[in-house]
PDB file of N, CA and C in Angstrom:
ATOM      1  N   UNK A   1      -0.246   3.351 -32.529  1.00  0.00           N
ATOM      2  CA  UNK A   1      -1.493   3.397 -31.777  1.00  0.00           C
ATOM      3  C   UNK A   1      -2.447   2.360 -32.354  1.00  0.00           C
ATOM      4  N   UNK A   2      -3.356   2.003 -32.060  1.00  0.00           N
ATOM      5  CA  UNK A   2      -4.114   0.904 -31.813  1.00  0.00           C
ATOM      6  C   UNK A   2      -5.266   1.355 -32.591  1.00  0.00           C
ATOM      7  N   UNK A   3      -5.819   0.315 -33.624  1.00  0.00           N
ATOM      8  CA  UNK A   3      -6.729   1.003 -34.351  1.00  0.00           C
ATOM      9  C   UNK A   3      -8.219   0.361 -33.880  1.00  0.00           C
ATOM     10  N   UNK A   4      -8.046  -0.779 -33.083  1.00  0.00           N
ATOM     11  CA  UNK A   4      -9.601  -1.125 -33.049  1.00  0.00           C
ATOM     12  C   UNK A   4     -10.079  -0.437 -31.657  1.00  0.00           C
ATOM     13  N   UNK A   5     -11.608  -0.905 -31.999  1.00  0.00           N
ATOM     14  CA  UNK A   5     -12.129   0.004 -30.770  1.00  0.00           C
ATOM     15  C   UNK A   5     -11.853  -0.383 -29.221  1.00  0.00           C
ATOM     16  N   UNK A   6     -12.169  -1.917 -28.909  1.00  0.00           N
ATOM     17  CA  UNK A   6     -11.554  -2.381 -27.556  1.00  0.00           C
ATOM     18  C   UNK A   6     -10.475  -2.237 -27.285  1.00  0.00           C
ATOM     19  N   UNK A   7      -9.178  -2.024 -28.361  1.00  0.00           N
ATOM     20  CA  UNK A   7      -8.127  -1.818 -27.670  1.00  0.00           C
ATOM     21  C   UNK A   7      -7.880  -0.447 -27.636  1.00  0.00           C
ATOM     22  N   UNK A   8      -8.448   0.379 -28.425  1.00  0.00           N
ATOM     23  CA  UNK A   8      -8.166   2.265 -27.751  1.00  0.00           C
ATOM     24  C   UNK A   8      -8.657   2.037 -25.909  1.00  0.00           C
ATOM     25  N   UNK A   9     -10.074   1.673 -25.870  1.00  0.00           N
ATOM     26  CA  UNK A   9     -10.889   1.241 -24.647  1.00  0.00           C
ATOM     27  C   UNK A   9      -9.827   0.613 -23.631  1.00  0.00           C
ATOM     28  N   UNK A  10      -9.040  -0.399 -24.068  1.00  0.00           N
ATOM     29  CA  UNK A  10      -8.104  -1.106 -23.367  1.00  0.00           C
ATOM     30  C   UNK A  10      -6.641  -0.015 -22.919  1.00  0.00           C
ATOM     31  N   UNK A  11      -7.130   0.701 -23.730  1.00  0.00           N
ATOM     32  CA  UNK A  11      -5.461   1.608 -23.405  1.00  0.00           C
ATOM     33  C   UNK A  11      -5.917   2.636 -22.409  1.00  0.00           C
ATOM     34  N   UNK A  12      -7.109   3.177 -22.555  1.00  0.00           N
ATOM     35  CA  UNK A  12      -8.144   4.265 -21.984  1.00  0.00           C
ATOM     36  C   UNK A  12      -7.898   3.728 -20.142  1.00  0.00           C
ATOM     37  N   UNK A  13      -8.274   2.055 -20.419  1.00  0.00           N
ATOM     38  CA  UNK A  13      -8.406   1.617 -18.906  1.00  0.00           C
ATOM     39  C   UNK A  13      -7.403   1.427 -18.424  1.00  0.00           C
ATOM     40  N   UNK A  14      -6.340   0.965 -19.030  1.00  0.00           N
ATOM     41  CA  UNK A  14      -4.558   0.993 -18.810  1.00  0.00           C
ATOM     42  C   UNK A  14      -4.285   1.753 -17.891  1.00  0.00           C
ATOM     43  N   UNK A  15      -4.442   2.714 -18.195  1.00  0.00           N
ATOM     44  CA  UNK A  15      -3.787   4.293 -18.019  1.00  0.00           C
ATOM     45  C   UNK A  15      -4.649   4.682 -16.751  1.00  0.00           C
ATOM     46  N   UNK A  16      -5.772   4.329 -17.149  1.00  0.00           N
ATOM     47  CA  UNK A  16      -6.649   5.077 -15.577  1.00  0.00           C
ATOM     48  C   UNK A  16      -6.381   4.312 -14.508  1.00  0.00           C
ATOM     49  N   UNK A  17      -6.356   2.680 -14.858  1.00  0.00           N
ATOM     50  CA  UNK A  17      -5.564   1.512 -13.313  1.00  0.00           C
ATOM     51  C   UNK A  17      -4.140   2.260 -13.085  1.00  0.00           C
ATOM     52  N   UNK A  18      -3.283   2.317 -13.831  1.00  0.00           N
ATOM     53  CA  UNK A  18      -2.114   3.135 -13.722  1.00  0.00           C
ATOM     54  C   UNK A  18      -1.824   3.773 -12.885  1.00  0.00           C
ATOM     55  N   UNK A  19      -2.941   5.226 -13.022  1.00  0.00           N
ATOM     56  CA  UNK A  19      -2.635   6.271 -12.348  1.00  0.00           C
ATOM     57  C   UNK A  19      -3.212   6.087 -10.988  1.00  0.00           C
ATOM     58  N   UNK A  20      -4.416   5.185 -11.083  1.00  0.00           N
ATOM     59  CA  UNK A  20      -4.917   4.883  -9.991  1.00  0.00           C
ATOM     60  C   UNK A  20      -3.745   4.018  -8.879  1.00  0.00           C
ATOM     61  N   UNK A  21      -2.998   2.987  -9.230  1.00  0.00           N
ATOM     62  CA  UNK A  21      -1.954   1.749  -8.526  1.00  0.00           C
ATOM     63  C   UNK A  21      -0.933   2.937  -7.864  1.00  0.00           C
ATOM     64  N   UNK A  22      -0.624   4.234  -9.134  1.00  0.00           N
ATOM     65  CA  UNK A  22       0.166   4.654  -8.639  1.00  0.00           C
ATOM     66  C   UNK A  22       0.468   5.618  -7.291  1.00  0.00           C
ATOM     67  N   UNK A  23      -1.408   6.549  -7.444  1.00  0.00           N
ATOM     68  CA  UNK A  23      -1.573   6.973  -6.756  1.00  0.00           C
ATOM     69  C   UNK A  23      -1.906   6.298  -4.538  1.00  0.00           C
ATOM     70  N   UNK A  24      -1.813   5.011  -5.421  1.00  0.00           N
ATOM     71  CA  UNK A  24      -2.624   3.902  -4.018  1.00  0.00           C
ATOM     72  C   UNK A  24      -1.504   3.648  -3.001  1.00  0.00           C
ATOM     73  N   UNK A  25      -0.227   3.453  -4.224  1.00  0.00           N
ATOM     74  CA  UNK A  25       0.891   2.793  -3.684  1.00  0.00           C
ATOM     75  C   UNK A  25       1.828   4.247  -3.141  1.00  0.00           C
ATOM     76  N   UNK A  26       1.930   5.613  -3.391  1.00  0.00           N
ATOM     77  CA  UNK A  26       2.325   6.576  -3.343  1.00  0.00           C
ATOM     78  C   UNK A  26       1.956   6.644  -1.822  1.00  0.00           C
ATOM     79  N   UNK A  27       0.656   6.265  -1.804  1.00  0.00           N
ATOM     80  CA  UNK A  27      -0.280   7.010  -0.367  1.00  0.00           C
ATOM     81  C   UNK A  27       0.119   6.070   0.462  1.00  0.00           C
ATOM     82  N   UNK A  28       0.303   4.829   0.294  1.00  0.00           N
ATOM     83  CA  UNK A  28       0.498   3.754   1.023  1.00  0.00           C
ATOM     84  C   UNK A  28       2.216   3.663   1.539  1.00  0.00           C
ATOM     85  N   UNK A  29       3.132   4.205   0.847  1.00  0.00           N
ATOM     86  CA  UNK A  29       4.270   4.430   1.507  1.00  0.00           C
ATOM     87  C   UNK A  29       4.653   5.540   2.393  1.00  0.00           C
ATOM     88  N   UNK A  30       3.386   6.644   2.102  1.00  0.00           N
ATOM     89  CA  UNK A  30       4.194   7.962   2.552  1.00  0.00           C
ATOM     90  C   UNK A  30       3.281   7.052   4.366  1.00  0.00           C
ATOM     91  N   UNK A  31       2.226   6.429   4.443  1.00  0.00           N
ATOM     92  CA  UNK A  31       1.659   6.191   5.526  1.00  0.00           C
ATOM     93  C   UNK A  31       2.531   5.448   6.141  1.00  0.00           C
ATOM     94  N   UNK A  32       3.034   4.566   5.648  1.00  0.00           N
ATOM     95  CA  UNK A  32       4.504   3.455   6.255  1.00  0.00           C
ATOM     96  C   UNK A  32       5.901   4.132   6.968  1.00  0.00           C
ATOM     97  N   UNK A  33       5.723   5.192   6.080  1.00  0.00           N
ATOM     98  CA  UNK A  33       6.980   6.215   6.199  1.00  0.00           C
ATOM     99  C   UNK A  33       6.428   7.025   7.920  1.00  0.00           C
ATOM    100  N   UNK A  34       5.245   7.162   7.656  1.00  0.00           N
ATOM    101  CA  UNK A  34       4.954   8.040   8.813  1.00  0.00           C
ATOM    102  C   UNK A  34       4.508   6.921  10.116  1.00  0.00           C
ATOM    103  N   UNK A  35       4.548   5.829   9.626  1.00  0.00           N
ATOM    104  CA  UNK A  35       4.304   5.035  10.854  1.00  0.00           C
ATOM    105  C   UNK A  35       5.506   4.236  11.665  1.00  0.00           C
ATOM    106  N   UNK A  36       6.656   4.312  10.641  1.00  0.00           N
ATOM    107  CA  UNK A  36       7.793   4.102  11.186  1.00  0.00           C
ATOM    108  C   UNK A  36       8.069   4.907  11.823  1.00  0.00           C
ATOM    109  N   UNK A  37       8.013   6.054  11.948  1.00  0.00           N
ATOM    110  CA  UNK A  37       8.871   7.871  12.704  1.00  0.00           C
ATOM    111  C   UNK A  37       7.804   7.695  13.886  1.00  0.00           C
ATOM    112  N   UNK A  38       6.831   7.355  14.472  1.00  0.00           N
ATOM    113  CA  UNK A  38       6.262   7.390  15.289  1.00  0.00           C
ATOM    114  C   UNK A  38       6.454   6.850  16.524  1.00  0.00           C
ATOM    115  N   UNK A  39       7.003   7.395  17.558  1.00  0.00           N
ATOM    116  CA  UNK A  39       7.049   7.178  18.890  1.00  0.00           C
ATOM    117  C   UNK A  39       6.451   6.600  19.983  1.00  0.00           C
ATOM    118  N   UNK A  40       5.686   6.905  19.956  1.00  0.00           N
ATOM    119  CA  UNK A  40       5.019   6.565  21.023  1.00  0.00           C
ATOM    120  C   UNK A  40       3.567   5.031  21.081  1.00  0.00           C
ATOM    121  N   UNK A  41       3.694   4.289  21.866  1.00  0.00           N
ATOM    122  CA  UNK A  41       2.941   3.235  21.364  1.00  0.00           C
ATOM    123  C   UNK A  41       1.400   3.158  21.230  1.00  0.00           C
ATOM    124  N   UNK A  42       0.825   4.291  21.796  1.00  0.00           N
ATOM    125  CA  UNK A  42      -0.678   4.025  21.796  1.00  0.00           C
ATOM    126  C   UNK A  42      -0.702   4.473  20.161  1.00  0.00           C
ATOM    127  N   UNK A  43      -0.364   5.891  19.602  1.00  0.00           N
ATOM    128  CA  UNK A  43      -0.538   6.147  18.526  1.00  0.00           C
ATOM    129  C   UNK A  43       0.099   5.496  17.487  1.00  0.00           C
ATOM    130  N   UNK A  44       1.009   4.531  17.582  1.00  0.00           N
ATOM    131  CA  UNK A  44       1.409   3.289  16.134  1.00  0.00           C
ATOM    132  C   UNK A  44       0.394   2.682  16.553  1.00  0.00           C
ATOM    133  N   UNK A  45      -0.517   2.031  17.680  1.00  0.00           N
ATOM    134  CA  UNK A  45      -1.034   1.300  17.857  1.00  0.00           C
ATOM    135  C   UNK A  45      -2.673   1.657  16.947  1.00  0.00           C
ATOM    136  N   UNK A  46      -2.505   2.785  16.654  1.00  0.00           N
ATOM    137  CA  UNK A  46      -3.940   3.338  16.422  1.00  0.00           C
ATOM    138  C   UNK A  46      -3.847   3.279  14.749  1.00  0.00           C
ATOM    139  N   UNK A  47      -2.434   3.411  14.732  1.00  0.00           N
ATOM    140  CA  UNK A  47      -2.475   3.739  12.750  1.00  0.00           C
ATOM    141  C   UNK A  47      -1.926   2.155  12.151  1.00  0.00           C
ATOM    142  N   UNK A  48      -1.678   1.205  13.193  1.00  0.00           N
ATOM    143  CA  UNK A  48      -1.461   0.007  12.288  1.00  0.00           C
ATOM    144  C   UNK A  48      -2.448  -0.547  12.000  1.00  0.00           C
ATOM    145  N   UNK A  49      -3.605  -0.925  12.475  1.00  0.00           N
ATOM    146  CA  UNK A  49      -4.248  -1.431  11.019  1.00  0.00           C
ATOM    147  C   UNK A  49      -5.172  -1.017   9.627  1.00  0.00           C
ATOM    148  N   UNK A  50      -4.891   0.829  10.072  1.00  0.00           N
ATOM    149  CA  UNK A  50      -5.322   1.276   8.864  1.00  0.00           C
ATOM    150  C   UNK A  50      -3.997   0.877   7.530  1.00  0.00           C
ATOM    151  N   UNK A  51      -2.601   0.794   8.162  1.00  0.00           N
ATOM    152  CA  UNK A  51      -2.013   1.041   7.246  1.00  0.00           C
ATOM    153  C   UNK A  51      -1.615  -0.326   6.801  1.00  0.00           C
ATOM    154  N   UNK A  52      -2.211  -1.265   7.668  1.00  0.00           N
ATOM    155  CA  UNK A  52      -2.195  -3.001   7.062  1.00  0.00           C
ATOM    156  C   UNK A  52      -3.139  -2.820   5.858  1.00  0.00           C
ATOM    157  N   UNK A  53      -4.234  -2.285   6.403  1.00  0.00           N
ATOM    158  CA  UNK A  53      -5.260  -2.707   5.224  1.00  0.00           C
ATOM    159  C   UNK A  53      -5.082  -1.931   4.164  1.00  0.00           C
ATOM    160  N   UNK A  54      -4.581  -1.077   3.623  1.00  0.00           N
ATOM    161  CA  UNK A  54      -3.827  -0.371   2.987  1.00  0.00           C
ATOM    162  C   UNK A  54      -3.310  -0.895   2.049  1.00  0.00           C
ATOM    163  N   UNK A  55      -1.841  -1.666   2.931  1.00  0.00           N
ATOM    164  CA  UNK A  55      -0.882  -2.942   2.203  1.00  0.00           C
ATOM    165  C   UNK A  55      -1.727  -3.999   1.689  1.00  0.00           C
ATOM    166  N   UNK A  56      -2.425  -4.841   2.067  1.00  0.00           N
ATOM    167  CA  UNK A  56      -3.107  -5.737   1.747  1.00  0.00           C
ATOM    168  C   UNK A  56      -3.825  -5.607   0.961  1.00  0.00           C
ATOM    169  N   UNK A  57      -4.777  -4.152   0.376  1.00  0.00           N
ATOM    170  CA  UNK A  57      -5.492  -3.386  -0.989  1.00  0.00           C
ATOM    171  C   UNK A  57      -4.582  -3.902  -1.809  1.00  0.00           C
ATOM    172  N   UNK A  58      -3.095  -3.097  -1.319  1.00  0.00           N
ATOM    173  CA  UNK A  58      -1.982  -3.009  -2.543  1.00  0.00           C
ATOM    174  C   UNK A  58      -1.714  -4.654  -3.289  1.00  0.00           C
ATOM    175  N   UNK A  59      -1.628  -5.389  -2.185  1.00  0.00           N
ATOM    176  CA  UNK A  59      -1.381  -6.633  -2.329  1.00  0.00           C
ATOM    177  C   UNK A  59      -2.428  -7.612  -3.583  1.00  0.00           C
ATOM    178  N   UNK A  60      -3.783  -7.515  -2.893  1.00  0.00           N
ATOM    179  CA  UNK A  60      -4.891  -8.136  -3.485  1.00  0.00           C
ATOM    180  C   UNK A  60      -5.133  -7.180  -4.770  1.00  0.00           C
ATOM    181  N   UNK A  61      -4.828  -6.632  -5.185  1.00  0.00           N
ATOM    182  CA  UNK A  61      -4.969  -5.961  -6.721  1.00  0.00           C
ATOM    183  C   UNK A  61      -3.624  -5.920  -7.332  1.00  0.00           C
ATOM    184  N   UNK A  62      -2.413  -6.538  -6.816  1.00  0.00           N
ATOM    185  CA  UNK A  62      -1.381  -6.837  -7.828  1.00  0.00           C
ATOM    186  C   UNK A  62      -0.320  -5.958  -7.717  1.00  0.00           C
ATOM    187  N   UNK A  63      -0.680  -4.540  -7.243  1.00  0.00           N
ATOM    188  CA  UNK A  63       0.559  -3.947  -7.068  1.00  0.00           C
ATOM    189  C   UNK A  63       1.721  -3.996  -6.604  1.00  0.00           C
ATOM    190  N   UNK A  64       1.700  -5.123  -5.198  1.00  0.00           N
ATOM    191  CA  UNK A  64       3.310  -5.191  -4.862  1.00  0.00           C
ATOM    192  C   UNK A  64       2.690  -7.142  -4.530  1.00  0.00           C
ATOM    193  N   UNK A  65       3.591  -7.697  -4.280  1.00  0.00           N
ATOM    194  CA  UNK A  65       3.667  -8.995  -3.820  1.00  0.00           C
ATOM    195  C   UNK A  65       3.125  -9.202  -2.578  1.00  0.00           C
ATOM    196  N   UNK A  66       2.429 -10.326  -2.852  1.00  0.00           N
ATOM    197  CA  UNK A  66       1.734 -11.024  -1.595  1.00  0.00           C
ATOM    198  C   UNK A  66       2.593 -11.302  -0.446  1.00  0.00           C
ATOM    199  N   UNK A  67       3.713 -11.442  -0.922  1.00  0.00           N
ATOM    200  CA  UNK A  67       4.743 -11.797   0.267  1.00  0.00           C
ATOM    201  C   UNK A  67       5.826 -10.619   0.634  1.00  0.00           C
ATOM    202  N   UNK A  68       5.714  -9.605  -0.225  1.00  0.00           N
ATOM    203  CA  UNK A  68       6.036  -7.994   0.234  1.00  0.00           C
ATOM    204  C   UNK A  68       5.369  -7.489   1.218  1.00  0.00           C
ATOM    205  N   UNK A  69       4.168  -7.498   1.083  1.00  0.00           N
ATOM    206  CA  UNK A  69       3.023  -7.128   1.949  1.00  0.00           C
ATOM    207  C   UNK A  69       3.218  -7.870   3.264  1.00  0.00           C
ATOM    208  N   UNK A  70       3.223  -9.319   3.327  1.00  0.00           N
ATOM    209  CA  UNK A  70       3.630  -9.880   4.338  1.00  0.00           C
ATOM    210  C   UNK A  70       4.336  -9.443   5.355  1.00  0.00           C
ATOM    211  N   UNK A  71       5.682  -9.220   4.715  1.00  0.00           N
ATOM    212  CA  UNK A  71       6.719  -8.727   4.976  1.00  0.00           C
ATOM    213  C   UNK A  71       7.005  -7.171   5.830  1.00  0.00           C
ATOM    214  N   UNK A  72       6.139  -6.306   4.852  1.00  0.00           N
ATOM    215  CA  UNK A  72       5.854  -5.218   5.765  1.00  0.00           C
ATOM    216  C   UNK A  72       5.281  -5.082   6.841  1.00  0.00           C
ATOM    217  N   UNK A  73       3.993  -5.553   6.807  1.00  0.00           N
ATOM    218  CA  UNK A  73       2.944  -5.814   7.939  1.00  0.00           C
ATOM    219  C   UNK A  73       3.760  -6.337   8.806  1.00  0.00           C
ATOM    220  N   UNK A  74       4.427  -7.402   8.794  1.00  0.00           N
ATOM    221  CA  UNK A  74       5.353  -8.211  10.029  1.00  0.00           C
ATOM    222  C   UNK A  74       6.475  -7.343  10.679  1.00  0.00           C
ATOM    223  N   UNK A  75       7.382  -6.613   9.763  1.00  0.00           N
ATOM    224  CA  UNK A  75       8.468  -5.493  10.111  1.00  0.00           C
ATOM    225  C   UNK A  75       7.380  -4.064  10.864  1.00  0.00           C
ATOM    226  N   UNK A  76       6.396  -3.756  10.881  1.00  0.00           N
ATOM    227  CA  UNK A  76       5.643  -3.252  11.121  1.00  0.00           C
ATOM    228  C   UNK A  76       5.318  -3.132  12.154  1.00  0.00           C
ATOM    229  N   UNK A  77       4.437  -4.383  12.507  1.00  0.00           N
ATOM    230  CA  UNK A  77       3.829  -4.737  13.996  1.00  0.00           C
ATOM    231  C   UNK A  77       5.263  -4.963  14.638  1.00  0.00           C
ATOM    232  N   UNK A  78       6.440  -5.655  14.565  1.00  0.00           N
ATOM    233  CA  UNK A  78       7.368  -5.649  15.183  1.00  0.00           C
ATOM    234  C   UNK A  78       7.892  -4.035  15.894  1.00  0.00           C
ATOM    235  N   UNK A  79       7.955  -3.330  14.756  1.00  0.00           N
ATOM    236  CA  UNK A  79       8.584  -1.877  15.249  1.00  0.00           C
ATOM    237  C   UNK A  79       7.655  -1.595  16.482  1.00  0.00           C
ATOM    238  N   UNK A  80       6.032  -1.248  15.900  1.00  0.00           N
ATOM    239  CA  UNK A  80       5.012  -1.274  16.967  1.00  0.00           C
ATOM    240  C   UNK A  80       5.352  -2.106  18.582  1.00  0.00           C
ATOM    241  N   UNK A  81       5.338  -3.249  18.405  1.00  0.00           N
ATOM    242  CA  UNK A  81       5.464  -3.850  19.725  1.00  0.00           C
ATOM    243  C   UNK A  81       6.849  -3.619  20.358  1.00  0.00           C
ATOM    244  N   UNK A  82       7.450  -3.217  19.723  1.00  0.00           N
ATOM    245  CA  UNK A  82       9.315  -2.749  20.574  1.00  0.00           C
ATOM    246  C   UNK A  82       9.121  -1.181  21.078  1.00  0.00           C
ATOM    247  N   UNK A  83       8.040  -0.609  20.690  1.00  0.00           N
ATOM    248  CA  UNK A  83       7.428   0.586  21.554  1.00  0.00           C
ATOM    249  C   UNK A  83       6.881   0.129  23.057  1.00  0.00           C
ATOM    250  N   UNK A  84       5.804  -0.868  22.662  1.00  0.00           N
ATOM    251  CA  UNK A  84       5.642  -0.922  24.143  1.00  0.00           C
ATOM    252  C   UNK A  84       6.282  -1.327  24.937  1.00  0.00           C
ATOM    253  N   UNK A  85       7.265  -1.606  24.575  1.00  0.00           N
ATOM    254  CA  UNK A  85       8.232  -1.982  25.967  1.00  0.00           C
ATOM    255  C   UNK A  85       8.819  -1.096  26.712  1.00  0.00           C
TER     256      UNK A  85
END
């Protein structure tokens, strides 16, 4: 363990981004999860860009890749628009 004071402080904040990334990214898949199972097109239409901006949180603070995020969002709106047809 860490004897000076900024780095106890540094471990203190570690741990709280941590639980925080983990909890962000937890919430952010189970929403992906539930926006894939969704049928019908007005209602994907209603939950995709809460769950872009979501991804893109995840993205812009480091948790998954800029080009993961991409990636989803694009596989995403695709599923979405093969509803309305």
């Amino acid at each position: 363990m860490a004897n000076h004071k900024a780095t106890k402080k540094d471990v203190r904040q570690a741990a709280k981004r941590n639980e925080r990334n983990r909890y962000n990214g937890k919430t952010t898949r189970n929403a992906i999860r539930d926006l894939r199972a969704v049928t019908a097109a007005k209602e994907g239409a209603d939950q995709l860009p809460k769950v872009e901006a979501m991804i893109d949180k995840l993205a812009k603070r480091g948790v998954i890749h800029k080009n993961k995020a991409a990636n989803l969002k694009s596989k995403l709106a695709k599923k979405i628009n093969s509803l309305k047809k």
